[in-house]
C-alpha atoms as a PDB file:
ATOM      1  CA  UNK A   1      92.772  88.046  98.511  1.00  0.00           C
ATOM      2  CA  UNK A   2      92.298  85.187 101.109  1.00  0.00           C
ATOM      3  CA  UNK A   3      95.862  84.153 103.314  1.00  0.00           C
ATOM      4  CA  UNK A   4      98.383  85.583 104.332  1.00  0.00           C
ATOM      5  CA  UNK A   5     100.389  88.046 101.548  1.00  0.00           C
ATOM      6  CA  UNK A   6     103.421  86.150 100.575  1.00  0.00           C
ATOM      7  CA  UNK A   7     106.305  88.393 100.113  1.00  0.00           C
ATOM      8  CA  UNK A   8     109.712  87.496  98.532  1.00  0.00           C
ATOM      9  CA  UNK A   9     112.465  89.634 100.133  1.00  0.00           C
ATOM     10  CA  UNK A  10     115.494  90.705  97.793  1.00  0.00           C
ATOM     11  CA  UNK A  11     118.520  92.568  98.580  1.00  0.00           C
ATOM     12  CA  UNK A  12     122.435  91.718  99.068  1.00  0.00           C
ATOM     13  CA  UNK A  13     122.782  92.629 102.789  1.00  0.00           C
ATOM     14  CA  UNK A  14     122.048  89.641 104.895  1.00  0.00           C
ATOM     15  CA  UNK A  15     121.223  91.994 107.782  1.00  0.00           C
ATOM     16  CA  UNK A  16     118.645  93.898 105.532  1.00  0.00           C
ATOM     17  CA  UNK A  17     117.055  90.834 104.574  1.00  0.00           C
ATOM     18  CA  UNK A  18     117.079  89.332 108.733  1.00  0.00           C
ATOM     19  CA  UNK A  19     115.257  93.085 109.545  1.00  0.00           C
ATOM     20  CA  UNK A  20     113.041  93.051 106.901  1.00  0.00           C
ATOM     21  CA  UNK A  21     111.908  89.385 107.461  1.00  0.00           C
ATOM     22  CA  UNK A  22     111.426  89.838 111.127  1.00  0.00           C
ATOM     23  CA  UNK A  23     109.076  92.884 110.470  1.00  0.00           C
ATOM     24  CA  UNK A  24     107.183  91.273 107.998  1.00  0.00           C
ATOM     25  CA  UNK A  25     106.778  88.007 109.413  1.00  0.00           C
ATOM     26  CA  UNK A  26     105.196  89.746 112.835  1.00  0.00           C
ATOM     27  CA  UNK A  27     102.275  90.380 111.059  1.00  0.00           C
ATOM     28  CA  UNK A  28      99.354  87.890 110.878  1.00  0.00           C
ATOM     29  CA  UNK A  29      98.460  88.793 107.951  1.00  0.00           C
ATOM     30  CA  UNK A  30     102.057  88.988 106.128  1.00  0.00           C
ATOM     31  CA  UNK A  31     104.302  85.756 105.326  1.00  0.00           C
ATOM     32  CA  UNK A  32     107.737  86.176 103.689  1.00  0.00           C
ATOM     33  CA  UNK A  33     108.154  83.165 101.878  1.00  0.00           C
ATOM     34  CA  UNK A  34     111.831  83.705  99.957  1.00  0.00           C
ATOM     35  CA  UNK A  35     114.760  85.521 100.036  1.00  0.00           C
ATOM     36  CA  UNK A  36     117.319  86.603  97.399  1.00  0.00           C
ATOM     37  CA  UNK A  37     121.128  88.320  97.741  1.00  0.00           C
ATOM     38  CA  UNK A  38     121.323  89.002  94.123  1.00  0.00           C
ATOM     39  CA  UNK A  39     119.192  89.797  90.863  1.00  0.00           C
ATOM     40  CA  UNK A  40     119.524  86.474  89.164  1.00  0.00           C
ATOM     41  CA  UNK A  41     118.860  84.590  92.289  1.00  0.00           C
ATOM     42  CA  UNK A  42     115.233  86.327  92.928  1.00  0.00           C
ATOM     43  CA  UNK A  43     114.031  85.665  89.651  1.00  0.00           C
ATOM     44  CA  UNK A  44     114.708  82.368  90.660  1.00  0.00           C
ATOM     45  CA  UNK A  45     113.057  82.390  94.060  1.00  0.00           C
ATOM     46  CA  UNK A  46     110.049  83.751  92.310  1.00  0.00           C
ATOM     47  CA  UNK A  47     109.419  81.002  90.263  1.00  0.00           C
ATOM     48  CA  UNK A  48     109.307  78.837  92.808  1.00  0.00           C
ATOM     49  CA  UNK A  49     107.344  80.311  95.742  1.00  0.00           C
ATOM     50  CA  UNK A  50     105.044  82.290  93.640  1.00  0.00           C
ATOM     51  CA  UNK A  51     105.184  85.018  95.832  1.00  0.00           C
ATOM     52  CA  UNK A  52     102.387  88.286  95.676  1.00  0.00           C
ATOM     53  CA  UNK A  53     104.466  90.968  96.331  1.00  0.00           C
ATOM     54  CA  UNK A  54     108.568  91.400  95.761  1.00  0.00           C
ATOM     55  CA  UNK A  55     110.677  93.784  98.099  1.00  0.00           C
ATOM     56  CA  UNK A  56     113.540  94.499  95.523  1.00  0.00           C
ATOM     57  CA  UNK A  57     116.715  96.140  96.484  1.00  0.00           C
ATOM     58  CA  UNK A  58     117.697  98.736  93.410  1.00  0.00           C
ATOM     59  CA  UNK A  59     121.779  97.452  93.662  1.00  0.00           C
ATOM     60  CA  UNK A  60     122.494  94.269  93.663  1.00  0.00           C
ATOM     61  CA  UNK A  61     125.416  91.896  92.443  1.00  0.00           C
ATOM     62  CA  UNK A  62     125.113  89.831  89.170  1.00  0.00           C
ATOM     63  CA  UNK A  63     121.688  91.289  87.825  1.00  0.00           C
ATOM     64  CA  UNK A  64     120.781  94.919  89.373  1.00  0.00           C
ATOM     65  CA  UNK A  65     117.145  95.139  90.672  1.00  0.00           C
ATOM     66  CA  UNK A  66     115.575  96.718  87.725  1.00  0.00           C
ATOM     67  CA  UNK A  67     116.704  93.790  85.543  1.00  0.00           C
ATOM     68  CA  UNK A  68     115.214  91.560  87.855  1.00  0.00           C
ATOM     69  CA  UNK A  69     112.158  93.368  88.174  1.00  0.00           C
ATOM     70  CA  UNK A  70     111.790  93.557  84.833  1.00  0.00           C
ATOM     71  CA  UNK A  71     112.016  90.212  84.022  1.00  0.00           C
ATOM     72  CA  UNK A  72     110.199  88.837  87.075  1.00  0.00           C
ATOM     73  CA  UNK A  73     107.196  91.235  85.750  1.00  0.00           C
ATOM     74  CA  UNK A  74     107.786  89.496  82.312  1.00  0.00           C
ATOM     75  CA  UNK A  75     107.383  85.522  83.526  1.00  0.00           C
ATOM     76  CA  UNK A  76     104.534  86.534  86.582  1.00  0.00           C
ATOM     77  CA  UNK A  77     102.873  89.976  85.536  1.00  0.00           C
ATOM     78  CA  UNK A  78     100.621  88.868  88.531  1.00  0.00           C
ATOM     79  CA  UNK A  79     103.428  89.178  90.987  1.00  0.00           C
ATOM     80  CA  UNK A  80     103.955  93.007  92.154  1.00  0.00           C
ATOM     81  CA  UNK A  81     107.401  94.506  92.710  1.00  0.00           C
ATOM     82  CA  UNK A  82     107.951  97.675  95.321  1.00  0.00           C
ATOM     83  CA  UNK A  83     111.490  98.660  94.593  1.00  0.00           C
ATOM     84  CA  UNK A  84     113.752  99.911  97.559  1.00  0.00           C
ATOM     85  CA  UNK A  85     115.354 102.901  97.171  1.00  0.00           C
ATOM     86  CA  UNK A  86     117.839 106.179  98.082  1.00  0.00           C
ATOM     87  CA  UNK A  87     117.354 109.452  97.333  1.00  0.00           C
ATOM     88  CA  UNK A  88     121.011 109.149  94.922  1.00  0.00           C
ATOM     89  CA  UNK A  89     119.879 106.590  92.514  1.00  0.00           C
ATOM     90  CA  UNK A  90     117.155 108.912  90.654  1.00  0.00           C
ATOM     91  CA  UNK A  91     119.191 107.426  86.817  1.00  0.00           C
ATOM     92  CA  UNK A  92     118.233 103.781  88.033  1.00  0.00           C
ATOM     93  CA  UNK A  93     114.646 104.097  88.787  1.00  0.00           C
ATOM     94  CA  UNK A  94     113.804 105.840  85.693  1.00  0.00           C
ATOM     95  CA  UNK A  95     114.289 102.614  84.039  1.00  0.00           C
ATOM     96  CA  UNK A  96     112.304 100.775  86.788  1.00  0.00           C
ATOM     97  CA  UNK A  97     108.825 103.190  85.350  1.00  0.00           C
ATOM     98  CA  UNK A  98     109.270 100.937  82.127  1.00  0.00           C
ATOM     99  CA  UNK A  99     109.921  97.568  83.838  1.00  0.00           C
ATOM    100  CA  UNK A 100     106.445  97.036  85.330  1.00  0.00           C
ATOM    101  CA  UNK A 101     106.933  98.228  88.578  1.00  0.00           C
ATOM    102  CA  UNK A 102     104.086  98.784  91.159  1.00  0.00           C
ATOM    103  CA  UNK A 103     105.877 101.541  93.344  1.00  0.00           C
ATOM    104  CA  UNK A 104     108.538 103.041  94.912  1.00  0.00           C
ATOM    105  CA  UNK A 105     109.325 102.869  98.600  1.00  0.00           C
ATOM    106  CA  UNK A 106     112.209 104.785 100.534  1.00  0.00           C
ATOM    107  CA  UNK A 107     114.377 102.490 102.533  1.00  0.00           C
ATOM    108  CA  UNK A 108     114.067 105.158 105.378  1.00  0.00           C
ATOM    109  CA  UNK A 109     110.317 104.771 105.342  1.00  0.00           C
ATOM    110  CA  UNK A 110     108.746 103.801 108.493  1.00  0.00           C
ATOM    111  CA  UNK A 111     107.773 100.230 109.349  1.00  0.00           C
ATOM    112  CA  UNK A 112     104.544 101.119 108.969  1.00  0.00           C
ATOM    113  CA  UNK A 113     104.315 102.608 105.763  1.00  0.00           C
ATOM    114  CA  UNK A 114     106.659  99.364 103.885  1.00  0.00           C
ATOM    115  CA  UNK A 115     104.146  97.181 105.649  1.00  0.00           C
ATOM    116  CA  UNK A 116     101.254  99.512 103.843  1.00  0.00           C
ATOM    117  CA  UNK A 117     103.050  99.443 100.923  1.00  0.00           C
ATOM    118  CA  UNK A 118     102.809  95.569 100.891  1.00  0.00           C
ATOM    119  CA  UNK A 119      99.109  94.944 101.592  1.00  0.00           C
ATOM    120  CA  UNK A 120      98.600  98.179  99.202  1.00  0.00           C
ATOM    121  CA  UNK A 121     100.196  96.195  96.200  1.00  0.00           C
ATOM    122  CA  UNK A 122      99.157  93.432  96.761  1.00  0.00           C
ATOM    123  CA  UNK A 123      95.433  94.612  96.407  1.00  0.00           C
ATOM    124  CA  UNK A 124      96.200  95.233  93.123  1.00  0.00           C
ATOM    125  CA  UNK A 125      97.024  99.129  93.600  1.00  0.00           C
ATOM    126  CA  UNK A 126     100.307 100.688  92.941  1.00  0.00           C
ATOM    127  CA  UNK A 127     102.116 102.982  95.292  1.00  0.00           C
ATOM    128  CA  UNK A 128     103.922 105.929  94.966  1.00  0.00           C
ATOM    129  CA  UNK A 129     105.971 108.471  96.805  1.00  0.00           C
ATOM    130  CA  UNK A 130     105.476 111.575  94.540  1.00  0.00           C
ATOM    131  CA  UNK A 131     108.690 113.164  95.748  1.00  0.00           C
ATOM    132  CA  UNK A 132     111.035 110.302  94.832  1.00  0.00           C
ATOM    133  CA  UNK A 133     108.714 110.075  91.253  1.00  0.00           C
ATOM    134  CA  UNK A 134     109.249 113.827  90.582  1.00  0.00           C
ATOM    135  CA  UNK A 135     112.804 113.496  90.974  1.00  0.00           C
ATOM    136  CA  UNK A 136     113.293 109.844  88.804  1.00  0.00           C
ATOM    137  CA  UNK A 137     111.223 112.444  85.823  1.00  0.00           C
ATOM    138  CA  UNK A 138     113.538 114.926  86.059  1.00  0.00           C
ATOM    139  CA  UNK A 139     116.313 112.791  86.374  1.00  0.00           C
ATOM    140  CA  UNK A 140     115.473 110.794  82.648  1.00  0.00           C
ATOM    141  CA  UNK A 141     114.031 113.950  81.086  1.00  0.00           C
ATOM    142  CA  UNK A 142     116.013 115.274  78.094  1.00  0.00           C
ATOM    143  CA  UNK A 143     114.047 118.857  78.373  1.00  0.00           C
ATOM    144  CA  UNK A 144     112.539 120.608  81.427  1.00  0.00           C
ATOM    145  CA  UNK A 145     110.064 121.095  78.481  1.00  0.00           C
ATOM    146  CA  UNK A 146     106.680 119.400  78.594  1.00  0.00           C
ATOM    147  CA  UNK A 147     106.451 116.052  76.568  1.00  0.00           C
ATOM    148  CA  UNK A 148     104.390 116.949  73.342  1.00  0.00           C
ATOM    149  CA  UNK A 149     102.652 113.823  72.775  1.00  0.00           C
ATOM    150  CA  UNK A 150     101.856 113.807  76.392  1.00  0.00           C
ATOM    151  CA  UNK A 151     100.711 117.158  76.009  1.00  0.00           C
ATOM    152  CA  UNK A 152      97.978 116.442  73.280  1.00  0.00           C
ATOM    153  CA  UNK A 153      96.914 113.112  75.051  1.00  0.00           C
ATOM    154  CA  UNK A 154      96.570 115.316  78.303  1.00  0.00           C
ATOM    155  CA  UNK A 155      94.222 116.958  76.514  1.00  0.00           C
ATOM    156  CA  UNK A 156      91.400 114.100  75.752  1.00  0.00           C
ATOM    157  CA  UNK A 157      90.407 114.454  79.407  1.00  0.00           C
ATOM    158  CA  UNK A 158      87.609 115.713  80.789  1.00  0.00           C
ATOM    159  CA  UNK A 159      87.674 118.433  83.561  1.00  0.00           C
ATOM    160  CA  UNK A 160      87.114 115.791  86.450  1.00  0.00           C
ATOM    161  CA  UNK A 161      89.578 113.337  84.840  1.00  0.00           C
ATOM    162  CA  UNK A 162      92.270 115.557  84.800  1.00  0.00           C
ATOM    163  CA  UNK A 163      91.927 116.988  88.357  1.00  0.00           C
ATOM    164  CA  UNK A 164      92.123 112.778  89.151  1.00  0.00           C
ATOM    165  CA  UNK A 165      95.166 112.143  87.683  1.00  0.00           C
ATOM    166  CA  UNK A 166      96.421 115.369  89.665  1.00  0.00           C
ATOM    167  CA  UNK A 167      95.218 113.843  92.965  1.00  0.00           C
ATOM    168  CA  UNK A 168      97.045 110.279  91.577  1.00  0.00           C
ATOM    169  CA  UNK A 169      99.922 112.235  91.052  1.00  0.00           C
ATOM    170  CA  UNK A 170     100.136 113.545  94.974  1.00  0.00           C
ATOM    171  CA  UNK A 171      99.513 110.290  95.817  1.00  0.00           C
ATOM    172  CA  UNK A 172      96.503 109.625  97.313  1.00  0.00           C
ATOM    173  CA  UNK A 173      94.553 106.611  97.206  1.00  0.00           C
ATOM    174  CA  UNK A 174      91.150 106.530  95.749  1.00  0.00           C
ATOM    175  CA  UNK A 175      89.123 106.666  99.330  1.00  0.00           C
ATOM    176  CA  UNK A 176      91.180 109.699  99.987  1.00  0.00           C
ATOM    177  CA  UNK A 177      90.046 111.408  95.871  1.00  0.00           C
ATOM    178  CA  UNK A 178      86.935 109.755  96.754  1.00  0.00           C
ATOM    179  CA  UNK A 179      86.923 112.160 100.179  1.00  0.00           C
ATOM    180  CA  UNK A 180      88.235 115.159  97.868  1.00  0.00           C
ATOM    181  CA  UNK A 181      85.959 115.566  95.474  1.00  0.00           C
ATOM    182  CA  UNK A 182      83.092 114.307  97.427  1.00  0.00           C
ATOM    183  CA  UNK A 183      82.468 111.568  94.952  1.00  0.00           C
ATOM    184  CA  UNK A 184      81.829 107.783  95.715  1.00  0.00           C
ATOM    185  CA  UNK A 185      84.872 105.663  95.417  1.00  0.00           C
ATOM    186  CA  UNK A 186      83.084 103.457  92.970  1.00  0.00           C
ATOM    187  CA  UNK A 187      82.858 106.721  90.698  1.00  0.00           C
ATOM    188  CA  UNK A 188      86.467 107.101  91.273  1.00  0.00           C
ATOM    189  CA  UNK A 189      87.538 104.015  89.818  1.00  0.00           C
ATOM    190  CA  UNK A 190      85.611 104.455  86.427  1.00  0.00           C
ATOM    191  CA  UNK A 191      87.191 108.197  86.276  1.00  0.00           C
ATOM    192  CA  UNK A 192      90.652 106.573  86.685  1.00  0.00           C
ATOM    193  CA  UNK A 193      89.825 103.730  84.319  1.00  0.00           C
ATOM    194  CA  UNK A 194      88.752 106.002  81.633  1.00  0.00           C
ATOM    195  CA  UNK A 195      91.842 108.068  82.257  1.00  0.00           C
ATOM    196  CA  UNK A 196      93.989 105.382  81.822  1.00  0.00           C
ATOM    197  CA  UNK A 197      92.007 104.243  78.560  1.00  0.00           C
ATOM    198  CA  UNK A 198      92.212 107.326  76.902  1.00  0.00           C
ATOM    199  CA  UNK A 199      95.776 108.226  78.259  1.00  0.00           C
ATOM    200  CA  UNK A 200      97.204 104.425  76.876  1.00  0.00           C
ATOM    201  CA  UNK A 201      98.540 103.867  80.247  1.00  0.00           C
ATOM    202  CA  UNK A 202      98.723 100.544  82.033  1.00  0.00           C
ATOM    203  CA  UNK A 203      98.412 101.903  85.504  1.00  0.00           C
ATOM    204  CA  UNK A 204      98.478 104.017  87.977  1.00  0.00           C
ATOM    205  CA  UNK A 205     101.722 104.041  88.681  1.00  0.00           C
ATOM    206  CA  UNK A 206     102.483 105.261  85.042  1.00  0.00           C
ATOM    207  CA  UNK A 207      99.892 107.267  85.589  1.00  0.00           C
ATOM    208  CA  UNK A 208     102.104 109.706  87.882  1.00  0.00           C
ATOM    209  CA  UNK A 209     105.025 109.377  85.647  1.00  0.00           C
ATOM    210  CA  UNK A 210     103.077 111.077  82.530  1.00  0.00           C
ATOM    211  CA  UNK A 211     101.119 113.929  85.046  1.00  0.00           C
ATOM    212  CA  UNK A 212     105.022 114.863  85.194  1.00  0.00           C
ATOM    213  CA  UNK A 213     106.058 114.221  81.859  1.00  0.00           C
ATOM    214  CA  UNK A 214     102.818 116.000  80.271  1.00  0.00           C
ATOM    215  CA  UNK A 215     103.889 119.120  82.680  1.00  0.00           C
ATOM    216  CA  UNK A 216     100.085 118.709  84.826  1.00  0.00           C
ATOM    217  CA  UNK A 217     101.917 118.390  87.397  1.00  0.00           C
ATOM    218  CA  UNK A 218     105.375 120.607  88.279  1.00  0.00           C
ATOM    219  CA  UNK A 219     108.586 118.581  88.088  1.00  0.00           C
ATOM    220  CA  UNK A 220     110.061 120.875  90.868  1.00  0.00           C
ATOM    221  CA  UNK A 221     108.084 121.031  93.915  1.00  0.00           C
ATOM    222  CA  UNK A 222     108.653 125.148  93.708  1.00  0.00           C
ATOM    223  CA  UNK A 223     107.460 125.813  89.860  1.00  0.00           C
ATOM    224  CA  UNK A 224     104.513 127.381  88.675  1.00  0.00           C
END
């Protein structure tokens, strides 16, 4: 990517939005280039500026941020969302796993880990935090029970691909599963690609959803 990131910044406090666009704009390497107080009005700003990444509040008036994420990822699948989120709206992000999302990011996170989150997503990656993932499973599962079909597709992978989508899962990056398993990065990538192939998965970031759903990895941090 060449320039400065362009970030849109969406959420209905006008004191979140002055914090956020003061951190972001600091950075050389960051622009913020529109903001939004509501749902409707972001899908607007969006068409506009053409932004590369969205910072999307989860609540917000007239159109919530899953709506709008949803149907910002509809009209500019180029353009990658990080929704903003508390650990009490688990019900509301499992719907933002099927609206094209590119990750999940605490609002307590640190400054530097939303700016990481940024440049992260915009490189084309997505970004997870496995603890608030586990929890938005859990949350939409009908069944502390493994998913079946998830459960048969789990098992098309080889030996290495599985323990990849494990690592995916915990959230590491491929440098760091490249540093794991003592593999080159480049040989990371065409595990994950092939994982995703065989799997029917866009990305990573659905990637972590099914390791919970197939039951690969624990939906409670404490089970077997």
């Amino acid at each position: 990517m060449t320039g400065a990131i362009r970030v849109v910044l969406a959420d209905d406090q006008e004191m979140v939005r002055a914090g956020l666009r003061m951190l972001v704009d600091f950075q050389p390497d960051l622009t913020v280039v529109g903001e939004a107080a509501d749902g409707l009005e972001v899908v607007d700003v969006v068409a506009r500026t053409m932004p590369d990444v969205v910072l999307m509040d989860v609540r917000m008036p007239r159109c919530d941020g899953i709506d709008a994420a949803r149907r910002v990822v509809a009209a500019h699948p180029d353009v990658a969302v990080v929704i903003l989120t508390t650990f009490d709206e688990d019900a509301l992000l499992a719907e933002a796993l099927r609206a094209g999302i590119r990750g999940f990011l605490l609002k307590t996170a640190p400054p530097e880990q939303l700016l990481h989150a940024v440049r992260t997503v915009a490189a084309g990656h997505g970004l997870l935090d496995p603890a608030v993932t586990r929890r938005v499973i859990a949350a939409s599962a009908h069944s502390p029970a493994p998913d079946a079909r998830a459960v048969s597709l789990l098992g098309t992978l080889t030996a290495r691909e599985t323990e990849v989508l494990r690592l995916v899962a915990e959230g590491l990056t491929n440098a760091e599963i490249a540093a794991r398993l003592y593999l080159g990065e480049a040989t990371v990538k065409t595990y994950l690609s092939r994982m995703l192939t065989k799997l029917e998965l866009r990305d990573r970031v659905q990637a972590v959803a099914f390791a919970f759903r197939s039951g690969l990895v624990p939906l409670h941090p404490n089970a077997d």
